[in-house]
Protein backbone atom coordinates (compact mmCIF):
# COMPACT_ATOMS: atom_id res chain seq x y z
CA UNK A 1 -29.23 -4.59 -39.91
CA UNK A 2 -25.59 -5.68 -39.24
CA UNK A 3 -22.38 -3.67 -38.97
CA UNK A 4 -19.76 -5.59 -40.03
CA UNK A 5 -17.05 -2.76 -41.48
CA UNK A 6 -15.81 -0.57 -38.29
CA UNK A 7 -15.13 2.82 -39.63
CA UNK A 8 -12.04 4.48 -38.29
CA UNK A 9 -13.73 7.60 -36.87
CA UNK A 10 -16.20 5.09 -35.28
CA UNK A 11 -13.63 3.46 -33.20
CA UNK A 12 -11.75 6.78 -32.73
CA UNK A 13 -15.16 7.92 -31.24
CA UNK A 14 -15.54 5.25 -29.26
CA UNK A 15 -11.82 5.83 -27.78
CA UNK A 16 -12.53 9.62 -26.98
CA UNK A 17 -15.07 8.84 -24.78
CA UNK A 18 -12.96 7.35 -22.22
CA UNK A 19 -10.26 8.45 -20.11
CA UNK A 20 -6.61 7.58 -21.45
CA UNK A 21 -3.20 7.74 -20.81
CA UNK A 22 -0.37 8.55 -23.42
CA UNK A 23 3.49 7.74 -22.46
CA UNK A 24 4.70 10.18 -20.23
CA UNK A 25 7.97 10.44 -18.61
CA UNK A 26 8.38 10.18 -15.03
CA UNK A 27 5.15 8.35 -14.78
CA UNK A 28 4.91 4.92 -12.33
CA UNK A 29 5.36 2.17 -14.62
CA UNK A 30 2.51 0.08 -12.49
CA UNK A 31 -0.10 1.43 -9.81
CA UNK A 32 -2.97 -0.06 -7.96
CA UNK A 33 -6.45 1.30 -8.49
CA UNK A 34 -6.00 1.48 -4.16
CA UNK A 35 -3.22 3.55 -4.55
CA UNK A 36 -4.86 6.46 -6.92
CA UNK A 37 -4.46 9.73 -5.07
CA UNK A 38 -8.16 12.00 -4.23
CA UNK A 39 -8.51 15.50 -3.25
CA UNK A 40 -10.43 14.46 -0.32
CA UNK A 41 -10.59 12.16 2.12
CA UNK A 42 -12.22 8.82 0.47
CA UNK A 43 -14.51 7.02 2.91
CA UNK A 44 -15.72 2.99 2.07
CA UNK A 45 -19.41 1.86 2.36
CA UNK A 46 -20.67 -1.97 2.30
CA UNK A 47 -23.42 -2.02 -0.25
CA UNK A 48 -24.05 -5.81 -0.54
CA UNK A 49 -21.54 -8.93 -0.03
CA UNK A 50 -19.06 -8.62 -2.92
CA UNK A 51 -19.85 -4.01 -3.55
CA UNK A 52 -17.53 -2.09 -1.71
CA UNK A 53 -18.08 1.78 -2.82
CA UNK A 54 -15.30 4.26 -2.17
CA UNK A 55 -16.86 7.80 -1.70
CA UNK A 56 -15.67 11.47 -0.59
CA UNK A 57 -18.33 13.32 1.57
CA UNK A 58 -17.67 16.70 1.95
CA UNK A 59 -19.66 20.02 3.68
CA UNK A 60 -22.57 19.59 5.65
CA UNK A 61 -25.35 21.87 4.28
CA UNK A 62 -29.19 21.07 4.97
CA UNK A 63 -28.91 19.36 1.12
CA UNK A 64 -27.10 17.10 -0.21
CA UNK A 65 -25.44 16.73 -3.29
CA UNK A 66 -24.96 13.45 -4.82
CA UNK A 67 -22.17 13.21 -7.92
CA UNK A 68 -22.32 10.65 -10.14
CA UNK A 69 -19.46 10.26 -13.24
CA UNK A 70 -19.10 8.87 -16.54
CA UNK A 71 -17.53 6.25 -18.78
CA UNK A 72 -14.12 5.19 -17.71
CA UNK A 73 -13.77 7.47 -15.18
CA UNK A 74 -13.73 8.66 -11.34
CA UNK A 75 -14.86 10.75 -8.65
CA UNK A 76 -11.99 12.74 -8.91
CA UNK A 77 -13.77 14.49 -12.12
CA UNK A 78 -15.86 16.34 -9.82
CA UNK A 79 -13.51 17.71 -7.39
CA UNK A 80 -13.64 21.59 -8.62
CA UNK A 81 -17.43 21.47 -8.05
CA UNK A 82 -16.95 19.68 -4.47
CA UNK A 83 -14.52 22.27 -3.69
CA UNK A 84 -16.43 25.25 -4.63
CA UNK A 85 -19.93 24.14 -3.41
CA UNK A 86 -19.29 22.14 0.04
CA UNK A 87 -19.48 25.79 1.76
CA UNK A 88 -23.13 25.52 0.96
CA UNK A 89 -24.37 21.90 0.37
CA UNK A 90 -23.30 18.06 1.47
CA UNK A 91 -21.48 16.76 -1.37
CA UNK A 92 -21.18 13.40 -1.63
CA UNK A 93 -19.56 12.03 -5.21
CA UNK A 94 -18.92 8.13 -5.53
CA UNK A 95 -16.53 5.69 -8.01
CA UNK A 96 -18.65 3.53 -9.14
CA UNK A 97 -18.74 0.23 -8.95
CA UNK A 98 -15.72 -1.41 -11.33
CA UNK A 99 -14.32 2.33 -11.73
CA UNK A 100 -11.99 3.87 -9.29
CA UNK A 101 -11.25 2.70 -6.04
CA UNK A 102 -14.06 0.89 -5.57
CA UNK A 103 -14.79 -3.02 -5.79
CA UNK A 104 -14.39 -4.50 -9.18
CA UNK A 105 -15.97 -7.38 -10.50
CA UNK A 106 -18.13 -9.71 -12.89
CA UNK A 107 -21.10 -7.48 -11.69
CA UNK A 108 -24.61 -7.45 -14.01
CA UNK A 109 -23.86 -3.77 -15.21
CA UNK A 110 -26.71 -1.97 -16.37
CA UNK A 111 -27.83 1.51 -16.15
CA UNK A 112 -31.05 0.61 -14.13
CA UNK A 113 -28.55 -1.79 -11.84
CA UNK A 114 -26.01 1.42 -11.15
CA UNK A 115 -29.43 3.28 -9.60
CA UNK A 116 -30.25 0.63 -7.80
CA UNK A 117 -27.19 0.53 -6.40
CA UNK A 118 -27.11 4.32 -5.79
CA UNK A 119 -30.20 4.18 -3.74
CA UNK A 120 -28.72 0.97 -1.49
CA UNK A 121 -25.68 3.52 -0.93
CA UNK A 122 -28.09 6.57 0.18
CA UNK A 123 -29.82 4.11 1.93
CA UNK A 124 -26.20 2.76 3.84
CA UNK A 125 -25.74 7.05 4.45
CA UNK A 126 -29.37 7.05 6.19
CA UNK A 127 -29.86 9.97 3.15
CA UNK A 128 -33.59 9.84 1.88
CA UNK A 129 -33.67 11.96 -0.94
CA UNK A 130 -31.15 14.11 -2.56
CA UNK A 131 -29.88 16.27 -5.74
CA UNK A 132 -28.67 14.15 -8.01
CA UNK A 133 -25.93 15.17 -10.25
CA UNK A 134 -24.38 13.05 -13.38
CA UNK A 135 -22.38 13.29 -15.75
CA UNK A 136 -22.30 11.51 -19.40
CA UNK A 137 -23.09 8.33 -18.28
CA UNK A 138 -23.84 9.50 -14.59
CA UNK A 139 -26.30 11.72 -16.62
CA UNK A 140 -28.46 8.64 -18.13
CA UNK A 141 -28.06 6.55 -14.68
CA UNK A 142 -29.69 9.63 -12.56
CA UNK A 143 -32.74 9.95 -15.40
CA UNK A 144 -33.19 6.30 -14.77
CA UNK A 145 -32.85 7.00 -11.21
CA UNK A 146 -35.17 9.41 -11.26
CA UNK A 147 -37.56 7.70 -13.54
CA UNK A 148 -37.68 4.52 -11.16
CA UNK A 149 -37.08 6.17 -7.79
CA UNK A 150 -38.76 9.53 -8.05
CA UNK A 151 -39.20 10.20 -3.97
CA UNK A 152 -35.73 10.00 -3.98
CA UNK A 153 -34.37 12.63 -6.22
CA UNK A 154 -35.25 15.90 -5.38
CA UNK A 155 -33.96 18.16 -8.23
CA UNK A 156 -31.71 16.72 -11.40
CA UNK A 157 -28.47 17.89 -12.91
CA UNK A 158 -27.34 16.72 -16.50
CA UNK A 159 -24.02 17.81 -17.29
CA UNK A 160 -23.69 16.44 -21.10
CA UNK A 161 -25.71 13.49 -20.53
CA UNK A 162 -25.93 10.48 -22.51
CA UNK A 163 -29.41 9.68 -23.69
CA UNK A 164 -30.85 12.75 -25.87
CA UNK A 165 -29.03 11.14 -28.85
CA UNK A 166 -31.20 8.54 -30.53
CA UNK A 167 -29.77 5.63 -32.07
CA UNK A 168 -30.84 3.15 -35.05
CA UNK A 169 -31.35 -0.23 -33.85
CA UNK A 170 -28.26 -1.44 -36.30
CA UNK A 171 -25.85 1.09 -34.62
CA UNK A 172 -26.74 0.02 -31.07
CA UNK A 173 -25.97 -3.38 -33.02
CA UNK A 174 -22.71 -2.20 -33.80
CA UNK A 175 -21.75 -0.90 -30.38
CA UNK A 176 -23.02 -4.61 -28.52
CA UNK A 177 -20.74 -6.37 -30.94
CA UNK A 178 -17.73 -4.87 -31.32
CA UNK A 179 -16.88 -2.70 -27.88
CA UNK A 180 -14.90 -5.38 -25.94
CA UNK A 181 -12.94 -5.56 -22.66
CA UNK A 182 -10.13 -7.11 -24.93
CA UNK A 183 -10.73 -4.08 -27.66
CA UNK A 184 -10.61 -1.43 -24.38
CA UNK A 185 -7.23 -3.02 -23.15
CA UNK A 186 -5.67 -2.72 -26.03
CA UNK A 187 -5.85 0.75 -27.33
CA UNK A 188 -2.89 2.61 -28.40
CA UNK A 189 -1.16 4.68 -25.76
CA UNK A 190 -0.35 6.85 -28.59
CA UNK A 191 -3.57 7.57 -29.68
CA UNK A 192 -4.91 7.90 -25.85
CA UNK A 193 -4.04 11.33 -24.70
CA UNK A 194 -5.29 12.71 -27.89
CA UNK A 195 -8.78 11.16 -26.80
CA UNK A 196 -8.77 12.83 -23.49
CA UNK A 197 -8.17 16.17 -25.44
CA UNK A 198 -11.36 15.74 -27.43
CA UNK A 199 -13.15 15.75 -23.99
CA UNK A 200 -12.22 19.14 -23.71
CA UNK A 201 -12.43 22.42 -25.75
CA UNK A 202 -9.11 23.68 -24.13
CA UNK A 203 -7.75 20.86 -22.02
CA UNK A 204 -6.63 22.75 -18.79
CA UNK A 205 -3.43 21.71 -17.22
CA UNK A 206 -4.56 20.70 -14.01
CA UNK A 207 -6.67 18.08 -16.16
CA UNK A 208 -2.98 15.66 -16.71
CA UNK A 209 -3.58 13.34 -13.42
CA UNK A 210 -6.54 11.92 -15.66
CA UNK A 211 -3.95 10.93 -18.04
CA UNK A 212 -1.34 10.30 -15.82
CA UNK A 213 -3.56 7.44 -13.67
CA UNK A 214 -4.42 5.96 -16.63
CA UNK A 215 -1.19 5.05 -17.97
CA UNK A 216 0.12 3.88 -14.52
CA UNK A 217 -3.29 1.99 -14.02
CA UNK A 218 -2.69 -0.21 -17.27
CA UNK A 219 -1.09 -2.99 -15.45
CA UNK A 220 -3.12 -2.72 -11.90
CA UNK A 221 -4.21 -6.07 -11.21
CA UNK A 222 -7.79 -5.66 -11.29
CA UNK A 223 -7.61 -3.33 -14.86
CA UNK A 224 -8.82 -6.14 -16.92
CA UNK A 225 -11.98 -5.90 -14.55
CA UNK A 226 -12.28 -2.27 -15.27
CA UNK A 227 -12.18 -2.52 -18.70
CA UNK A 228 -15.18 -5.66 -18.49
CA UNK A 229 -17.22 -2.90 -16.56
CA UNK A 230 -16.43 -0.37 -19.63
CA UNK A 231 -17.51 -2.72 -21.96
CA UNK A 232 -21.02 -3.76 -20.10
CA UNK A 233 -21.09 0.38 -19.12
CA UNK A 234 -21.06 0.57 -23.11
CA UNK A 235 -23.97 -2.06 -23.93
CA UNK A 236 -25.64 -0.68 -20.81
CA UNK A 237 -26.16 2.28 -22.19
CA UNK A 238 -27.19 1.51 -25.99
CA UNK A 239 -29.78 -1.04 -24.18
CA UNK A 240 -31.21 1.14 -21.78
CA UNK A 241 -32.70 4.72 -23.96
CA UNK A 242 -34.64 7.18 -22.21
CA UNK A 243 -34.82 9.57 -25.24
CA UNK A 244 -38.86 8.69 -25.13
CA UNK A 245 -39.75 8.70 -21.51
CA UNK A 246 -38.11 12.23 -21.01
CA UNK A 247 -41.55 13.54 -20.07
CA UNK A 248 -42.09 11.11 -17.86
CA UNK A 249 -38.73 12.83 -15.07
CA UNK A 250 -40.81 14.99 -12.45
CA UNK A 251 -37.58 16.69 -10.91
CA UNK A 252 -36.66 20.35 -11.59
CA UNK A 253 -33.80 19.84 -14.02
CA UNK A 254 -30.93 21.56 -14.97
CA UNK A 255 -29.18 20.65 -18.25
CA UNK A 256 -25.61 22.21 -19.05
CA UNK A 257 -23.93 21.43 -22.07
CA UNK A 258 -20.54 22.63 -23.34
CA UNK A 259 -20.88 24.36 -26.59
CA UNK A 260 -17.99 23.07 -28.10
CA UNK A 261 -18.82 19.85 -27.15
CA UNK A 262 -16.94 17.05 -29.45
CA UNK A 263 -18.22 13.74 -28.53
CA UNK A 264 -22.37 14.73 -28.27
CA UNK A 265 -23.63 14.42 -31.12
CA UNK A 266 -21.31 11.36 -32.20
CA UNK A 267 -19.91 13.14 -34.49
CA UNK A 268 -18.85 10.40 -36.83
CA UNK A 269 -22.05 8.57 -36.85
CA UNK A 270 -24.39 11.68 -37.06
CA UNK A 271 -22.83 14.89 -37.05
CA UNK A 272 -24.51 18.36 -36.13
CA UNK A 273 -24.79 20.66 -33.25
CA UNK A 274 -24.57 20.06 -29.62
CA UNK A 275 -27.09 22.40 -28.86
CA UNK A 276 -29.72 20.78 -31.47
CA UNK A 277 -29.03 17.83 -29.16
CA UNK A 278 -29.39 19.99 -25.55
CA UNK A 279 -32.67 21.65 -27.04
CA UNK A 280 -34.86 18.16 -28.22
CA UNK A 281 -33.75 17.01 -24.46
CA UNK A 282 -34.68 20.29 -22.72
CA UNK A 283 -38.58 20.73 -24.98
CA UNK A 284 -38.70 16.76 -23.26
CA UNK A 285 -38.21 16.96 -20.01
CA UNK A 286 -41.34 19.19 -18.29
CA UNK A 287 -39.15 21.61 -16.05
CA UNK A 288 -35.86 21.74 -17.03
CA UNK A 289 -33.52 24.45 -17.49
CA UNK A 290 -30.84 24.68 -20.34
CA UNK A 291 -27.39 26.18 -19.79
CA UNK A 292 -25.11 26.18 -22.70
CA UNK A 293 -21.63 27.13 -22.01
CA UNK A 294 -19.27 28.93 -24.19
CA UNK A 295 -16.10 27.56 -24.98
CA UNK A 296 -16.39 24.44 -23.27
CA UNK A 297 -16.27 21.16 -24.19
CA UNK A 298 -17.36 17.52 -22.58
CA UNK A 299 -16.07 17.89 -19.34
CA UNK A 300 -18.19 20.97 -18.72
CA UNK A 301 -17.92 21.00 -15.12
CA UNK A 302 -14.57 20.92 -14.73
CA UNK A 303 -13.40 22.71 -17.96
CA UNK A 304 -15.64 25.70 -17.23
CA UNK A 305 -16.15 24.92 -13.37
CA UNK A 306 -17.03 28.65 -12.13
CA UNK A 307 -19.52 28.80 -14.57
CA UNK A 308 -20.91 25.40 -13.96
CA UNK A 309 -20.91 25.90 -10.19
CA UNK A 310 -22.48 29.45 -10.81
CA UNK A 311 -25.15 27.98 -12.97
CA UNK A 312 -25.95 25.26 -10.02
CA UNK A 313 -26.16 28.11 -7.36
CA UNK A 314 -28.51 29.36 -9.47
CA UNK A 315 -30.89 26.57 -10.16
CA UNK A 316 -30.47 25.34 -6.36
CA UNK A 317 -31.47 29.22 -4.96
């Protein structure tokens, strides 16, 4: 079946799930991708001729912690977490590659190519198994990780992961065809900060630098590059399900979902409950634990970050 009409909650949708900018005053009218400011020191590794990652590697517990982020964003989205649980555990969290400051490029973007780039990086840290944490995207890239790598992941956490929503073959359609690099440029600065909103619940205040990067990043050099690795992020993702080999991840999971989640289930194309969504992927996966946290949104681990944090002290005890 072909899409050919685009709905406007559809595209709207599709616009939420990344991180945007809207046109604030005071805001530098151009900034490098280089130049984007980290809570912690941000350390390079060499992963293969033309794959530069930029990482932050914090605490130096017996485990480590590795964070992985979503769609159009950073490895600044996990910086109440790193704060909060370096006393206790290594935490590494990475940009990936084409997000961030790390390298940017025509790379062949897949989920299953993002863990196999993960494990060249632990490999380049001499780390040989960790805890691997994702979010959204990061969330279906460590299940795949997990799935093809097993001896190297140690115990999973999902934090509103892509992948327990199933989608018809003609909506995965629609997503290949019409979610372009051109289409990601191009959105509305108007319409952007309201996007960023719907990641949260209650956006918190100390949430703005996600909108403020994004508006000075629009005219970086290398942004057309980003938005490329959105787009193949995008098809990645629709082309890659691991709804039906759930059963198959062997790692102690933990699974935390905002209640008040507005983006999972895709709300324009099916509608329903988030936690009808964290339920069919926790009764999958053999030994998982489900948190669901109350007024909380997409970003659970920052909106509600004591609780999140709480809830990993908890699953790592």
């Amino acid at each position: 079946m072909k899409i050919n009409m685009l709905p406007i909650g559809l595209l709207m949708w599709f616009s939420i799930a990344l991180t945007g900018c809207t046109p604030y005053k005071n805001v530098p009218l151009k900034m490098e991708f280089a130049d984007l400011q980290y809570p912690f020191a941000v350390q390079y590794a060499d992963i293969e001729t033309d794959i530069r990652i930029a990482y932050v590697d914090e605490g130096s517990g017996s485990e480590t912690i590795l964070f992985v982020h979503g769609l159009g964003s950073y490895l600044p989205a996990w910086h109440k977490n790193i704060q909060a649980l370096r006393s206790d555990y290594r935490c590494i969290a990475v940009d990936l590659p084409g997000y961030g400051k790390s390298s940017k490029g025509a790379y062949p973007i897949t989920m299953e190519w993002y863990a196999d780039i993960l494990v060249k990086f632990m490999a380049e840290l001499k780390i040989d198994s960790a805890i691997l944490a994702g979010h959204s995207m990061g969330g279906q890239i460590a299940m795949i990780m997990a799935l093809k790598y097993p001896e190297q992941v140690e115990r999973l956490i999902l934090v509103a992961p892509a992948g327990f929503e199933a989608f018809s073959e003609g909506e995965k359609e629609w997503f290949r065809e019409n979610i372009t690099a051109r289409g990601v440029k191009l959105t509305p600065v108007q319409q952007i900060r309201a996007n960023l909103v719907h990641n949260f619940y209650n956006m918190p205040p100390d949430a703005e630098f996600m909108v403020t990067d994004r508006i000075a990043l629009r005219h970086a050099h290398d942004f057309d590059a980003y938005c490329y690795t959105i787009r193949k992020c995008v098809t990645g993702m629709v082309d890659q399900p691991v709804l039906d080999v759930l059963d198959a991840l062997q790692p102690p999971t933990l699974i935390v979902f905002g209640q008040n989640d507005q983006l999972i289930p895709n709300p324009y194309l099916h509608g329903g409950r988030t936690a009808d969504i964290a339920n069919i992927g926790a009764q999958k996966i053999p030994n998982s634990t489900l948190v669901l946290l109350a007024d909380c949104g997409h970003f659970a681990q920052y909106e509600q970050a004591d609780a999140f944090n709480q809830a990993v002290r908890d699953f790592l005890k």
